[in-house]
PDB file of N, CA and C in Angstrom:
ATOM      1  N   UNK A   1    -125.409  27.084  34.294  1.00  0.00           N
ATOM      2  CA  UNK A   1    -124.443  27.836  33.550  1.00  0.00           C
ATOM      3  C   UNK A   1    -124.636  27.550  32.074  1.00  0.00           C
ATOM      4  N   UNK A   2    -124.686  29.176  31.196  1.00  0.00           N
ATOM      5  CA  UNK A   2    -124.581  28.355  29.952  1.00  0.00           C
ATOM      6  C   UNK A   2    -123.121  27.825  29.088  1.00  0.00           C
ATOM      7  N   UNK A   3    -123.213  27.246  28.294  1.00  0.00           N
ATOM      8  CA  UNK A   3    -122.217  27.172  27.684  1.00  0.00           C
ATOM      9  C   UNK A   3    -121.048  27.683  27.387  1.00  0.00           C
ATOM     10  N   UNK A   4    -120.925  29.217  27.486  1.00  0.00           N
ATOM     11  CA  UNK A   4    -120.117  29.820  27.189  1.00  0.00           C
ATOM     12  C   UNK A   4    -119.614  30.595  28.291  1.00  0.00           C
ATOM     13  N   UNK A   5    -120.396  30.400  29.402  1.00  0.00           N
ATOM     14  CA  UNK A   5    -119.754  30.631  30.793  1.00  0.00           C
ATOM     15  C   UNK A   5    -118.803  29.320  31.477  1.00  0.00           C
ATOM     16  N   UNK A   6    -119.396  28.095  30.644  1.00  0.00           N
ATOM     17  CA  UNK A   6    -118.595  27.053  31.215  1.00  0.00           C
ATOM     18  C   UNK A   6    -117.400  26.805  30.514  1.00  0.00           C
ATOM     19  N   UNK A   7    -117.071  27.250  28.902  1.00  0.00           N
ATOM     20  CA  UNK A   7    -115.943  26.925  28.733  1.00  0.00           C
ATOM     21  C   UNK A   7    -115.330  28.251  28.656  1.00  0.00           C
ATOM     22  N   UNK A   8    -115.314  29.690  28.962  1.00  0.00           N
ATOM     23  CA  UNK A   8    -114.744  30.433  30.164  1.00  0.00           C
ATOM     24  C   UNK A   8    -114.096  29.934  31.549  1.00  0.00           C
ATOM     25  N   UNK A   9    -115.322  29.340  32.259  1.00  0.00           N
ATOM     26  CA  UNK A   9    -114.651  28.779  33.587  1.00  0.00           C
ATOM     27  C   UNK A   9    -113.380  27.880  33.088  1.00  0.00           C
ATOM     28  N   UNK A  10    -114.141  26.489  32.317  1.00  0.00           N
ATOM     29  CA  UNK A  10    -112.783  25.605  31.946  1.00  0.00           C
ATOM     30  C   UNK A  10    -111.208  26.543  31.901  1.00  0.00           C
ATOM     31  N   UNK A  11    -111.364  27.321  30.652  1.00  0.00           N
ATOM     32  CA  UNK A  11    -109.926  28.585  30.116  1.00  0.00           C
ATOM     33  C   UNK A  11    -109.356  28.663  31.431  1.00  0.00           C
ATOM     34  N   UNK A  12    -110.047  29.680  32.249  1.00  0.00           N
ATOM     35  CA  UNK A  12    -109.964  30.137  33.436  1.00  0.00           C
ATOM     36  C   UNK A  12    -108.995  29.028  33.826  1.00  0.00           C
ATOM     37  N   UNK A  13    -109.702  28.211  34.503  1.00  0.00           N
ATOM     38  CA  UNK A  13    -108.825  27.023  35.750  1.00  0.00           C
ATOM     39  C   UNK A  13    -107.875  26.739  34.519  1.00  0.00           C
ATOM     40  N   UNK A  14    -107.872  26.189  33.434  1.00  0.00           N
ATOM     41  CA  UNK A  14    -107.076  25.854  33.029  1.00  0.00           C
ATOM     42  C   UNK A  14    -105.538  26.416  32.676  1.00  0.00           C
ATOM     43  N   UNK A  15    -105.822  27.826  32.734  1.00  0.00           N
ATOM     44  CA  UNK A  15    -104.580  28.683  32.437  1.00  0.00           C
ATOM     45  C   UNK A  15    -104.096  28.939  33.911  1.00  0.00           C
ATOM     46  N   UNK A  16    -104.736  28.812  34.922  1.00  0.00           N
ATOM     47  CA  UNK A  16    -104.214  28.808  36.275  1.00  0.00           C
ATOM     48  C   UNK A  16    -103.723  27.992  36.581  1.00  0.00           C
ATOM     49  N   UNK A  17    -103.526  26.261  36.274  1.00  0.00           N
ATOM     50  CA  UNK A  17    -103.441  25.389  36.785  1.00  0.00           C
ATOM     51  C   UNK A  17    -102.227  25.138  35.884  1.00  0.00           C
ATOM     52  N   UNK A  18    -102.052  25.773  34.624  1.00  0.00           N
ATOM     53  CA  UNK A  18    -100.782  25.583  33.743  1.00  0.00           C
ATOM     54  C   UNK A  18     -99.690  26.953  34.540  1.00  0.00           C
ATOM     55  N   UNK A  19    -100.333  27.910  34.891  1.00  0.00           N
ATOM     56  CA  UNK A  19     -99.603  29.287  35.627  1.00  0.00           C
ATOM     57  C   UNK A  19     -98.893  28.126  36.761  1.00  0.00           C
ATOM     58  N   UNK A  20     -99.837  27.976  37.999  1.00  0.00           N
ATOM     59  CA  UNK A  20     -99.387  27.800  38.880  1.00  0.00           C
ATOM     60  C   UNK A  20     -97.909  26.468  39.001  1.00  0.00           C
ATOM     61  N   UNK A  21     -97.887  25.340  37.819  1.00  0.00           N
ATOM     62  CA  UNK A  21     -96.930  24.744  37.897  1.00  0.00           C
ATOM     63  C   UNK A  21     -95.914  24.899  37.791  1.00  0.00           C
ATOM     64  N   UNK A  22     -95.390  26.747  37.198  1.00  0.00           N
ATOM     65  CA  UNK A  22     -94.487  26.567  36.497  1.00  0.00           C
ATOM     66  C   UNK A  22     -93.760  27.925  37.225  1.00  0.00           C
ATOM     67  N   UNK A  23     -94.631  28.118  38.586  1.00  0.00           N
ATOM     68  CA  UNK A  23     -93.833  29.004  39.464  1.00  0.00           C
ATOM     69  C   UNK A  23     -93.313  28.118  40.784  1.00  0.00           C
ATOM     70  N   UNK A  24     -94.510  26.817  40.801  1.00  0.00           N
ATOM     71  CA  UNK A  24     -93.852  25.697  42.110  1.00  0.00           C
ATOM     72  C   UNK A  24     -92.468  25.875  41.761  1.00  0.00           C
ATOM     73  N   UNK A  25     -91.655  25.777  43.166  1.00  0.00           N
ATOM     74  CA  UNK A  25     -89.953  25.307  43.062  1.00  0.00           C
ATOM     75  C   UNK A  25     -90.280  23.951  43.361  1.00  0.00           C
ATOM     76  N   UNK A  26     -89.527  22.506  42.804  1.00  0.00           N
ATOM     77  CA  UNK A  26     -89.497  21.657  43.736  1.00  0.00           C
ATOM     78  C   UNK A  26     -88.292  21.218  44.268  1.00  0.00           C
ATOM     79  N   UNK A  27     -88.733  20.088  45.413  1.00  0.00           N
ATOM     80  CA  UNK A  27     -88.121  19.933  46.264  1.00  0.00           C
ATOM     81  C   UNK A  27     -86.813  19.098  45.964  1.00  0.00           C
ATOM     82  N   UNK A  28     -85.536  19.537  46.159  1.00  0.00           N
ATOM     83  CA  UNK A  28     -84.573  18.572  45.874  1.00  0.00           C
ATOM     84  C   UNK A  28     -84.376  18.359  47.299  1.00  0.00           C
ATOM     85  N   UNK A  29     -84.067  17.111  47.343  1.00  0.00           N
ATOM     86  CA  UNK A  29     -83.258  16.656  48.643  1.00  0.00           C
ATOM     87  C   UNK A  29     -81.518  16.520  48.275  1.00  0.00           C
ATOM     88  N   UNK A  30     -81.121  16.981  47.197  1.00  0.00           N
ATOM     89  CA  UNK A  30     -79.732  17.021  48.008  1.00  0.00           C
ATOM     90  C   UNK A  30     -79.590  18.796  47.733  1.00  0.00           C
ATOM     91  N   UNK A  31     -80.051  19.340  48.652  1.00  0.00           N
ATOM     92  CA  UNK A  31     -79.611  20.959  48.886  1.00  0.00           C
ATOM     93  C   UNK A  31     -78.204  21.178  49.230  1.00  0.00           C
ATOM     94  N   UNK A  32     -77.893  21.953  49.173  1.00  0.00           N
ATOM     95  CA  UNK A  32     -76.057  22.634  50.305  1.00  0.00           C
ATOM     96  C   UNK A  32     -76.344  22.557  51.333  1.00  0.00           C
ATOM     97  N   UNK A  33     -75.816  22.215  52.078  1.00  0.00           N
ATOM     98  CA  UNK A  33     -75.575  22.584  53.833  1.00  0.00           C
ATOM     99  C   UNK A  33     -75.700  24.521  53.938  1.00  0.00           C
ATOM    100  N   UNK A  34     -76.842  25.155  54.672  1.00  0.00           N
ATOM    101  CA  UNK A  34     -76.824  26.560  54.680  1.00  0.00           C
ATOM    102  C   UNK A  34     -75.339  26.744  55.538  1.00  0.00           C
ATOM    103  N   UNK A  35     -75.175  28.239  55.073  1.00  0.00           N
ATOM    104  CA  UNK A  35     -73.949  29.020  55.151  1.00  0.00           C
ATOM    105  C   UNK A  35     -73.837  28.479  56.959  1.00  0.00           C
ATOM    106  N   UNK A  36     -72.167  28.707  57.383  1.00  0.00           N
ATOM    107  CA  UNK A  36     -72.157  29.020  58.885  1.00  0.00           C
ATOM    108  C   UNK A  36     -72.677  30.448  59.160  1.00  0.00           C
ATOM    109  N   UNK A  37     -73.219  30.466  60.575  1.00  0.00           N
ATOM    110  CA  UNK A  37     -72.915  31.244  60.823  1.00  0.00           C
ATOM    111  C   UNK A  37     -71.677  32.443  60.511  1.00  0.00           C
ATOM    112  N   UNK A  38     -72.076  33.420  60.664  1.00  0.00           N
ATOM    113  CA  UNK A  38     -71.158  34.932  60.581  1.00  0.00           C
ATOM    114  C   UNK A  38     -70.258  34.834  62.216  1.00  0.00           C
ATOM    115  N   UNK A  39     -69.059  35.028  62.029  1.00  0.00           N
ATOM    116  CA  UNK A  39     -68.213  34.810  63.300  1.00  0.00           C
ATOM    117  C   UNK A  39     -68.312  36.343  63.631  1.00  0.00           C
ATOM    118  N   UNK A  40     -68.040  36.845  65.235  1.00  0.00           N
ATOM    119  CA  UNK A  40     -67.623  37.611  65.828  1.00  0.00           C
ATOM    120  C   UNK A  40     -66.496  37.999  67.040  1.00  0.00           C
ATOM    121  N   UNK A  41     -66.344  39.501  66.930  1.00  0.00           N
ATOM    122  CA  UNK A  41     -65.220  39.408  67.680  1.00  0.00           C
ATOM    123  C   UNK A  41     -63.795  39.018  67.181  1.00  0.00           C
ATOM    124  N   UNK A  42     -63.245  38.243  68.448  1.00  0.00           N
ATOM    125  CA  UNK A  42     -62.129  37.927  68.175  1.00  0.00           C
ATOM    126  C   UNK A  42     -61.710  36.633  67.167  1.00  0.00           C
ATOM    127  N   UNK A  43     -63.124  36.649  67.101  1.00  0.00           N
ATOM    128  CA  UNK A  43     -63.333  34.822  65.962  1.00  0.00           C
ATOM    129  C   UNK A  43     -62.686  35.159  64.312  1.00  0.00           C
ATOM    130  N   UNK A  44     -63.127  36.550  64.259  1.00  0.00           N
ATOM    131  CA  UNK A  44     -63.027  36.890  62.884  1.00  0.00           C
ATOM    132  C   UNK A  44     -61.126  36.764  62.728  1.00  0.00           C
ATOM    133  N   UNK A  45     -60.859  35.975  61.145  1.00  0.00           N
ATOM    134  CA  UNK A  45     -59.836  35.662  61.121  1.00  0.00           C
ATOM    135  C   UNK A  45     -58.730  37.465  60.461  1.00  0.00           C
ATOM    136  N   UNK A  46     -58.036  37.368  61.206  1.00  0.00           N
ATOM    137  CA  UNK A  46     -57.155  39.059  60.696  1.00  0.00           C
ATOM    138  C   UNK A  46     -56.869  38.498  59.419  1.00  0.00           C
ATOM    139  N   UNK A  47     -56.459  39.391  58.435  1.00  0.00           N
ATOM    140  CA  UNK A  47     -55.591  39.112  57.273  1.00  0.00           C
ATOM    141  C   UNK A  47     -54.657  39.225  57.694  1.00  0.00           C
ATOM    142  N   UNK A  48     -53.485  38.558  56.899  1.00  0.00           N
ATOM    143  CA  UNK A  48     -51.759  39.660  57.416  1.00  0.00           C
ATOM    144  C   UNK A  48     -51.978  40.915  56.195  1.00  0.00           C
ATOM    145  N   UNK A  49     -51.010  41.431  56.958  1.00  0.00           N
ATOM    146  CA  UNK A  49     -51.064  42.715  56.081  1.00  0.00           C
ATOM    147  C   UNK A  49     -49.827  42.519  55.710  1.00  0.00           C
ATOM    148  N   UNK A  50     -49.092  42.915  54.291  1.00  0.00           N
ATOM    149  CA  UNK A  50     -47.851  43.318  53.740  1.00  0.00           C
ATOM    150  C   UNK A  50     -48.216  44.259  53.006  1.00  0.00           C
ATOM    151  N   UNK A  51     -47.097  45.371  53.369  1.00  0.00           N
ATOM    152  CA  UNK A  51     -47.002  46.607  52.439  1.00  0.00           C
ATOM    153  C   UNK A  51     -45.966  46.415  50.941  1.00  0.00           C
ATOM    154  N   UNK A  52     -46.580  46.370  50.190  1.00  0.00           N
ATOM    155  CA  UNK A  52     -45.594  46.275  49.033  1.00  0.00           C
ATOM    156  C   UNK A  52     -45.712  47.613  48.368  1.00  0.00           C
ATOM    157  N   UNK A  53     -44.436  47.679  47.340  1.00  0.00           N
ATOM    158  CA  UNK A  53     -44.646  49.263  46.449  1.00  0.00           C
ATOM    159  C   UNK A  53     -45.669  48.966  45.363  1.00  0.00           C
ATOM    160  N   UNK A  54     -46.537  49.349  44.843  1.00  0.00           N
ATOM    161  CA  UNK A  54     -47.037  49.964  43.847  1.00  0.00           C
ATOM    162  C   UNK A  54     -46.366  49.155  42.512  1.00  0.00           C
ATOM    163  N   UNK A  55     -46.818  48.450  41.789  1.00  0.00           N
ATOM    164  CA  UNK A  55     -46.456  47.632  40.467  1.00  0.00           C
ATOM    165  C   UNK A  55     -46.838  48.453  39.834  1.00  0.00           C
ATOM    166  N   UNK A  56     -45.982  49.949  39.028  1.00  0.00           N
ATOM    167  CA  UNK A  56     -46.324  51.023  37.811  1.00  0.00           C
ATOM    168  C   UNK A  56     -45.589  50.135  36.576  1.00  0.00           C
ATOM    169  N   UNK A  57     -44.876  49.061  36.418  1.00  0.00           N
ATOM    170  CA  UNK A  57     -44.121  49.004  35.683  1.00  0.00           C
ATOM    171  C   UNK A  57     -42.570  49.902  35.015  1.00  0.00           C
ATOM    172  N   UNK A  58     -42.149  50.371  36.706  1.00  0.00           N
ATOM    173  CA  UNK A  58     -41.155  51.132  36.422  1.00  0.00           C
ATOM    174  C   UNK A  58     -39.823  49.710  37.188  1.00  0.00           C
ATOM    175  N   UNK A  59     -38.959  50.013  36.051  1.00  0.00           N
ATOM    176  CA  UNK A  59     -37.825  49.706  36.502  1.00  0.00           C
ATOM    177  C   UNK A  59     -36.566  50.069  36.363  1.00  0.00           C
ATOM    178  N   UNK A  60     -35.740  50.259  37.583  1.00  0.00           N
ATOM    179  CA  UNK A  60     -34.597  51.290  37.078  1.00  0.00           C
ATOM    180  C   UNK A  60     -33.393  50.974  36.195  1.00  0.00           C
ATOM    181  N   UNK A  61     -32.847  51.675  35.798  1.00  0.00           N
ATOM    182  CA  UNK A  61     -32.035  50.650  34.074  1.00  0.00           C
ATOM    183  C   UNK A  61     -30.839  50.045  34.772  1.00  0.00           C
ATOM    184  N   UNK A  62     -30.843  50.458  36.008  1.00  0.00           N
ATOM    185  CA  UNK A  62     -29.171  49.379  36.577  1.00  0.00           C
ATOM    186  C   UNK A  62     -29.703  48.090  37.051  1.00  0.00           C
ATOM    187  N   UNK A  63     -31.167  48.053  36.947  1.00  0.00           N
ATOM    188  CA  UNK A  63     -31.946  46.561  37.358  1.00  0.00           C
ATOM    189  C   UNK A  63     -32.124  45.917  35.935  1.00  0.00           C
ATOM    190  N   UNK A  64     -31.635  46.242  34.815  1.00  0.00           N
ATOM    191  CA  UNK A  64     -32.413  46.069  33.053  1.00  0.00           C
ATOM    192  C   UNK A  64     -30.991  45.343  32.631  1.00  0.00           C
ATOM    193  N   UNK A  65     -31.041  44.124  32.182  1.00  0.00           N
ATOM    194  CA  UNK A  65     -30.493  43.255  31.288  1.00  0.00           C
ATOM    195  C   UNK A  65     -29.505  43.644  30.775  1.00  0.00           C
ATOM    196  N   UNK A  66     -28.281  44.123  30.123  1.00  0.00           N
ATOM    197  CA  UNK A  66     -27.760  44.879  29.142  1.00  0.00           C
ATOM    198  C   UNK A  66     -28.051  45.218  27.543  1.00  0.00           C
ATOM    199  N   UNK A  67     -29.043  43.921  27.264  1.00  0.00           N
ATOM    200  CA  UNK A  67     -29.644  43.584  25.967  1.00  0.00           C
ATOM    201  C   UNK A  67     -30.607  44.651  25.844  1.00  0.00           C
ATOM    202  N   UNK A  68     -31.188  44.841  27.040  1.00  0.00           N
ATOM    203  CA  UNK A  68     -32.529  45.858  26.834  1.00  0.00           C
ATOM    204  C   UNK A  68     -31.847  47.597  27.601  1.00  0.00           C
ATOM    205  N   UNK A  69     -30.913  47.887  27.662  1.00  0.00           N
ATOM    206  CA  UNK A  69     -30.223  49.178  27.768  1.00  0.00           C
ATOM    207  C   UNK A  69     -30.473  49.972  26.285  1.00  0.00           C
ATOM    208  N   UNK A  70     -30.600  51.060  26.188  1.00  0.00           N
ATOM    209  CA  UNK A  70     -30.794  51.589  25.220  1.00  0.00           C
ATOM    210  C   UNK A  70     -29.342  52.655  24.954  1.00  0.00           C
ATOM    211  N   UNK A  71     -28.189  53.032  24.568  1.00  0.00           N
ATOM    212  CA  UNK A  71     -27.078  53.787  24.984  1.00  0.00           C
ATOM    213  C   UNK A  71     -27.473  55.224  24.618  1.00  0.00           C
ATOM    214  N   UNK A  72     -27.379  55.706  25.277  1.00  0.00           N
ATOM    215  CA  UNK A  72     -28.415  57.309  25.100  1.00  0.00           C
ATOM    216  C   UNK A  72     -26.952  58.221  24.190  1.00  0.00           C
ATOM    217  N   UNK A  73     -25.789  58.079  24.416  1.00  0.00           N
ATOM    218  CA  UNK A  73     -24.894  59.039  23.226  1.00  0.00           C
ATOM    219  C   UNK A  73     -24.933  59.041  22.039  1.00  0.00           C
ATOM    220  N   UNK A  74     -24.951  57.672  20.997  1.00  0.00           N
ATOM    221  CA  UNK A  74     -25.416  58.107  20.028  1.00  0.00           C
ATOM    222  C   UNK A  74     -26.422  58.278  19.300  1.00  0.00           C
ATOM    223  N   UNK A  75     -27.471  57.899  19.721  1.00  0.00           N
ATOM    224  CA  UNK A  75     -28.759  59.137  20.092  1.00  0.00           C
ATOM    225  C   UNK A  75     -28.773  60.169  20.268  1.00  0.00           C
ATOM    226  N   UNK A  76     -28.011  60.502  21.080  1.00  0.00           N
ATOM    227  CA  UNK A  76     -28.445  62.100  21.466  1.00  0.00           C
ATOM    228  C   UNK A  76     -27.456  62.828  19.895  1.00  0.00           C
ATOM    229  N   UNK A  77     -26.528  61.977  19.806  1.00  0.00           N
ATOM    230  CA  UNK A  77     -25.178  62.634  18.593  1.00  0.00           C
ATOM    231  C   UNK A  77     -25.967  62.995  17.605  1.00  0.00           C
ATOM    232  N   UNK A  78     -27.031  62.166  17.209  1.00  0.00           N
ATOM    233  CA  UNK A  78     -27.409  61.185  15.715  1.00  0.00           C
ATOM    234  C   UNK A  78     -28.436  62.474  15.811  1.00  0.00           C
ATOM    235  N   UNK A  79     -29.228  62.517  16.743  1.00  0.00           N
ATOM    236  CA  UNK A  79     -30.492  63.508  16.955  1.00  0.00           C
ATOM    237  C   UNK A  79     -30.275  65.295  17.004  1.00  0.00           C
ATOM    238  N   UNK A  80     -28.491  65.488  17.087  1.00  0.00           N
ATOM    239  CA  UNK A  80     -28.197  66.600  16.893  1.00  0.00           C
ATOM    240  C   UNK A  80     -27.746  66.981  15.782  1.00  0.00           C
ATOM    241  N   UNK A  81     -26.933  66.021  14.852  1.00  0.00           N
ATOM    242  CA  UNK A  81     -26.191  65.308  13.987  1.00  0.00           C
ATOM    243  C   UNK A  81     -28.106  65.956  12.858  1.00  0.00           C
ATOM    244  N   UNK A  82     -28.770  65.198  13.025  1.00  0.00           N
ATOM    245  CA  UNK A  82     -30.210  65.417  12.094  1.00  0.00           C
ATOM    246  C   UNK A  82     -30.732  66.824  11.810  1.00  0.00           C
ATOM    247  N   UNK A  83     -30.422  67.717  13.409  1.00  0.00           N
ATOM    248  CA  UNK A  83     -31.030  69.156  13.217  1.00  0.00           C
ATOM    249  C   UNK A  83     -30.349  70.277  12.842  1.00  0.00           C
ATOM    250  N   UNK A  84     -28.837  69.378  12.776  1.00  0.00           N
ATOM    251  CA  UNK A  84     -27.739  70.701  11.923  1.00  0.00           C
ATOM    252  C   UNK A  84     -27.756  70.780  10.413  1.00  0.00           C
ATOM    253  N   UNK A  85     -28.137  69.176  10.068  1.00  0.00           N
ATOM    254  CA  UNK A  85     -28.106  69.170   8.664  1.00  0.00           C
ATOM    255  C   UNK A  85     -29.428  69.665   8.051  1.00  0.00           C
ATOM    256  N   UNK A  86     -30.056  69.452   8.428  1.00  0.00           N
ATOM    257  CA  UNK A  86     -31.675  69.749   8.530  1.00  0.00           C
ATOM    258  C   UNK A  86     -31.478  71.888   8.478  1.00  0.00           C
ATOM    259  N   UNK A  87     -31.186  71.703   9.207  1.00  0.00           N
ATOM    260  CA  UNK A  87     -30.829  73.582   9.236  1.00  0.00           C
ATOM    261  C   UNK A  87     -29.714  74.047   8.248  1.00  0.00           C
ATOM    262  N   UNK A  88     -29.062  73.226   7.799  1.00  0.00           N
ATOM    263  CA  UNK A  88     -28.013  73.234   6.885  1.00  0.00           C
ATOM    264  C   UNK A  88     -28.858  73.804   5.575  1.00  0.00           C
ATOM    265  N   UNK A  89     -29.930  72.365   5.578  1.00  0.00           N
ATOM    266  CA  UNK A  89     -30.221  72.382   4.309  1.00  0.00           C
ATOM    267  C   UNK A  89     -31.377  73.419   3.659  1.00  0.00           C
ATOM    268  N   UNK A  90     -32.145  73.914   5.005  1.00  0.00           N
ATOM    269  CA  UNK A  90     -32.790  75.191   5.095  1.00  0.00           C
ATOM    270  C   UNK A  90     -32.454  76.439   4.652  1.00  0.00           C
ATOM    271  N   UNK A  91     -31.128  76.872   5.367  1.00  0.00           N
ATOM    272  CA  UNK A  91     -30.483  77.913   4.964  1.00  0.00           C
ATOM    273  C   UNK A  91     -29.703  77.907   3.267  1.00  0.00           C
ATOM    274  N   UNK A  92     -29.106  76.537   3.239  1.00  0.00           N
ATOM    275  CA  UNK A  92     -29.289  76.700   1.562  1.00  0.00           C
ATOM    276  C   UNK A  92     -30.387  77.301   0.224  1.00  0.00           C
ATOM    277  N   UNK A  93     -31.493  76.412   1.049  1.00  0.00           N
ATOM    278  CA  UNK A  93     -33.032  76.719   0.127  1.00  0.00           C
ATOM    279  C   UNK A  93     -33.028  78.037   0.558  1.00  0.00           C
ATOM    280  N   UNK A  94     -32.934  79.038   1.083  1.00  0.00           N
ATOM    281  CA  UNK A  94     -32.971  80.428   1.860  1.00  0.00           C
ATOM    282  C   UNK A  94     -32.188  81.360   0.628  1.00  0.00           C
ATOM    283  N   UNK A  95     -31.099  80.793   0.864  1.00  0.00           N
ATOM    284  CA  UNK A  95     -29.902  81.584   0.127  1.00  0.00           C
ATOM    285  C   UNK A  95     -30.026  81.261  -1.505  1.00  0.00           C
ATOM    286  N   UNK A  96     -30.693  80.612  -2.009  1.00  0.00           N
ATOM    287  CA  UNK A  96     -31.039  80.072  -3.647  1.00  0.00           C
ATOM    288  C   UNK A  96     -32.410  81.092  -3.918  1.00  0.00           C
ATOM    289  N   UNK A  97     -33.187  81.023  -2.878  1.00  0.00           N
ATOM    290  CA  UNK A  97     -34.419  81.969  -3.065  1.00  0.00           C
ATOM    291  C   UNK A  97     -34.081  83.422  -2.732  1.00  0.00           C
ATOM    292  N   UNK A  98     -33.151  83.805  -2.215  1.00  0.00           N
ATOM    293  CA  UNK A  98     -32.102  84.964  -1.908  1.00  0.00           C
ATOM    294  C   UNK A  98     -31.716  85.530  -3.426  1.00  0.00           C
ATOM    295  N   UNK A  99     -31.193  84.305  -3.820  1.00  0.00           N
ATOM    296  CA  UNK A  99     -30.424  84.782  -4.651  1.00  0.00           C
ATOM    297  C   UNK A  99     -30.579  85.117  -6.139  1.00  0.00           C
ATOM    298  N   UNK A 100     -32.202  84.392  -6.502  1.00  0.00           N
ATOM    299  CA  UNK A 100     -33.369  84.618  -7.509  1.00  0.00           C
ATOM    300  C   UNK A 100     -33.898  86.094  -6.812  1.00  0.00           C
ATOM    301  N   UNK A 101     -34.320  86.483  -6.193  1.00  0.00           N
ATOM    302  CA  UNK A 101     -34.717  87.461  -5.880  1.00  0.00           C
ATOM    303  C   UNK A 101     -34.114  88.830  -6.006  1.00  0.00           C
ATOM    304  N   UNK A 102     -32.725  88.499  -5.501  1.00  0.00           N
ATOM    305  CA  UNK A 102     -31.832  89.721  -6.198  1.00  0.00           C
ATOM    306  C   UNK A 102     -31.446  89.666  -7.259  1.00  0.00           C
ATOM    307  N   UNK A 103     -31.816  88.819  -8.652  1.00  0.00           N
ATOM    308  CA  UNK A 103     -31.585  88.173  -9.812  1.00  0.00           C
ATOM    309  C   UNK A 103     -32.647  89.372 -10.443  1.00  0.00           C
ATOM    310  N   UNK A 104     -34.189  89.250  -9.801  1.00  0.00           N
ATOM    311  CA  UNK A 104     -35.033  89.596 -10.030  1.00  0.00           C
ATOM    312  C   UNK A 104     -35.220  91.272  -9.836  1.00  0.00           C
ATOM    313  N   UNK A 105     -34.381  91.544  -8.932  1.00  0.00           N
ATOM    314  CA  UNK A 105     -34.907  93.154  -8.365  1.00  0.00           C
ATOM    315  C   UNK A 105     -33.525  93.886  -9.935  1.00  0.00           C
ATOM    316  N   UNK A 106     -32.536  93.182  -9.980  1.00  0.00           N
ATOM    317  CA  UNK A 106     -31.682  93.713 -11.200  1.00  0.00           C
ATOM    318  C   UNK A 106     -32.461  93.901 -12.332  1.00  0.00           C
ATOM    319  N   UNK A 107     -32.992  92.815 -12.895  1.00  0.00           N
ATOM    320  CA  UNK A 107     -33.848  92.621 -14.499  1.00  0.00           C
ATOM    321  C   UNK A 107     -34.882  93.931 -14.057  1.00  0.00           C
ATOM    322  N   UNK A 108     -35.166  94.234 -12.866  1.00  0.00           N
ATOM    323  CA  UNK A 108     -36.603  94.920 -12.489  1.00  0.00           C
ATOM    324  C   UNK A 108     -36.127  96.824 -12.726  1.00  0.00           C
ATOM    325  N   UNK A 109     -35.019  96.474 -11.891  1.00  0.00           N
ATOM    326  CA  UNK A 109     -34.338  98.068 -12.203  1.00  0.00           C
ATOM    327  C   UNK A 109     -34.212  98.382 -13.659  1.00  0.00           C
ATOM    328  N   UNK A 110     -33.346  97.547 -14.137  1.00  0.00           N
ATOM    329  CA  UNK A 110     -32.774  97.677 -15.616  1.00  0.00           C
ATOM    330  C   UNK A 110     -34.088  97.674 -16.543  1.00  0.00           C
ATOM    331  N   UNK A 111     -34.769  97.297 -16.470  1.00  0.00           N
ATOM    332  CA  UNK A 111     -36.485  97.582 -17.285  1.00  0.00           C
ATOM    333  C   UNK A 111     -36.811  98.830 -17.016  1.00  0.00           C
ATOM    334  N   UNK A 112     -36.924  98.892 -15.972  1.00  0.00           N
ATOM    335  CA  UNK A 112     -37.175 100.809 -15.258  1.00  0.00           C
ATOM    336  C   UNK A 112     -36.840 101.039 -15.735  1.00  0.00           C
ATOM    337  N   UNK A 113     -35.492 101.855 -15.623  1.00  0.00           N
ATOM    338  CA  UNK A 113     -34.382 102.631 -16.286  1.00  0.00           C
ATOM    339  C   UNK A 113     -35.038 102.466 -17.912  1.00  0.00           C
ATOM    340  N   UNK A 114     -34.520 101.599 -18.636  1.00  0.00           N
ATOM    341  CA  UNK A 114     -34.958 101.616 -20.218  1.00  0.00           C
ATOM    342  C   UNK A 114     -36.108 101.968 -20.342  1.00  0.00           C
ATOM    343  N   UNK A 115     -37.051 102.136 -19.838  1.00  0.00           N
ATOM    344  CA  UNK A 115     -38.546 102.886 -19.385  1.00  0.00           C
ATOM    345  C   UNK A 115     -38.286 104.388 -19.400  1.00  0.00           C
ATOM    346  N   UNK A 116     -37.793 104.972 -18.563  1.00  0.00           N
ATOM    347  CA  UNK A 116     -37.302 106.168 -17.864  1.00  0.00           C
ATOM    348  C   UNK A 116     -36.608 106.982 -19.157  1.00  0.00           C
ATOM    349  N   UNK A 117     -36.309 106.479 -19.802  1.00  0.00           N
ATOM    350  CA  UNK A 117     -35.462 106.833 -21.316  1.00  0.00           C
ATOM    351  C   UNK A 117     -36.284 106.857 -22.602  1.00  0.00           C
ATOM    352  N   UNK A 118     -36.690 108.172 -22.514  1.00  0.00           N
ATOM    353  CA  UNK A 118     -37.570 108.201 -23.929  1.00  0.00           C
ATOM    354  C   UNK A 118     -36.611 107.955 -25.543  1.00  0.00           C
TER     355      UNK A 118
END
């Protein structure tokens, strides 16, 4: 062999012999005890079964603290109480822009007219 076939060969074994150590598993002696067997039949243990309801996070307000009651009347007062004044204050702005407008159609006639008059 010449030279350069022999330190080829060397590479060779040598990268095999570094490969192969580092896929060995070794051996421990303290392993787990393998699994039991899989039971059958009547061996297999039942669960119990309980039916419970559904946890949505609903709870009904005669089950709720009094602290955490919310009193729904003056709310509902306060929330009607908001959309009268609220409409109150609409129909004001309505009747002010109403009332520029017929401010406006007067000055508009009365220009006409003095127009209309040679």
């Amino acid at each position: 062999m010449s030279l350069s076939h022999r330190g080829l060969a060397v590479t060779i074994l040598f990268t095999l012999s570094m490969g192969a150590g580092l896929h060995a598993q070794p051996r421990d002696e303290a392993l787990p005890p393998p699994p039991p067997p899989p039971l059958v039949g009547s061996e297999v243990p039942q669960p119990e079964i309980v039916l419970q309801p559904p946890d949505d996070g609903f709870v009904p307000i005669s089950e709720l603290p009094p602290e955490e009651q919310l009193p729904a009347a003056p709310l509902l007062i306060a929330a009607y109480a908001f959309v009268v004044v609220a409409l109150f204050a609409y129909l004001l702005t309505i009747a002010r822009r109403l009332g520029a407008v017929k401010q406006e159609i007067v000055r508009l006639d009365a220009e006409l007219e003095r127009s209309k008059r040679p």
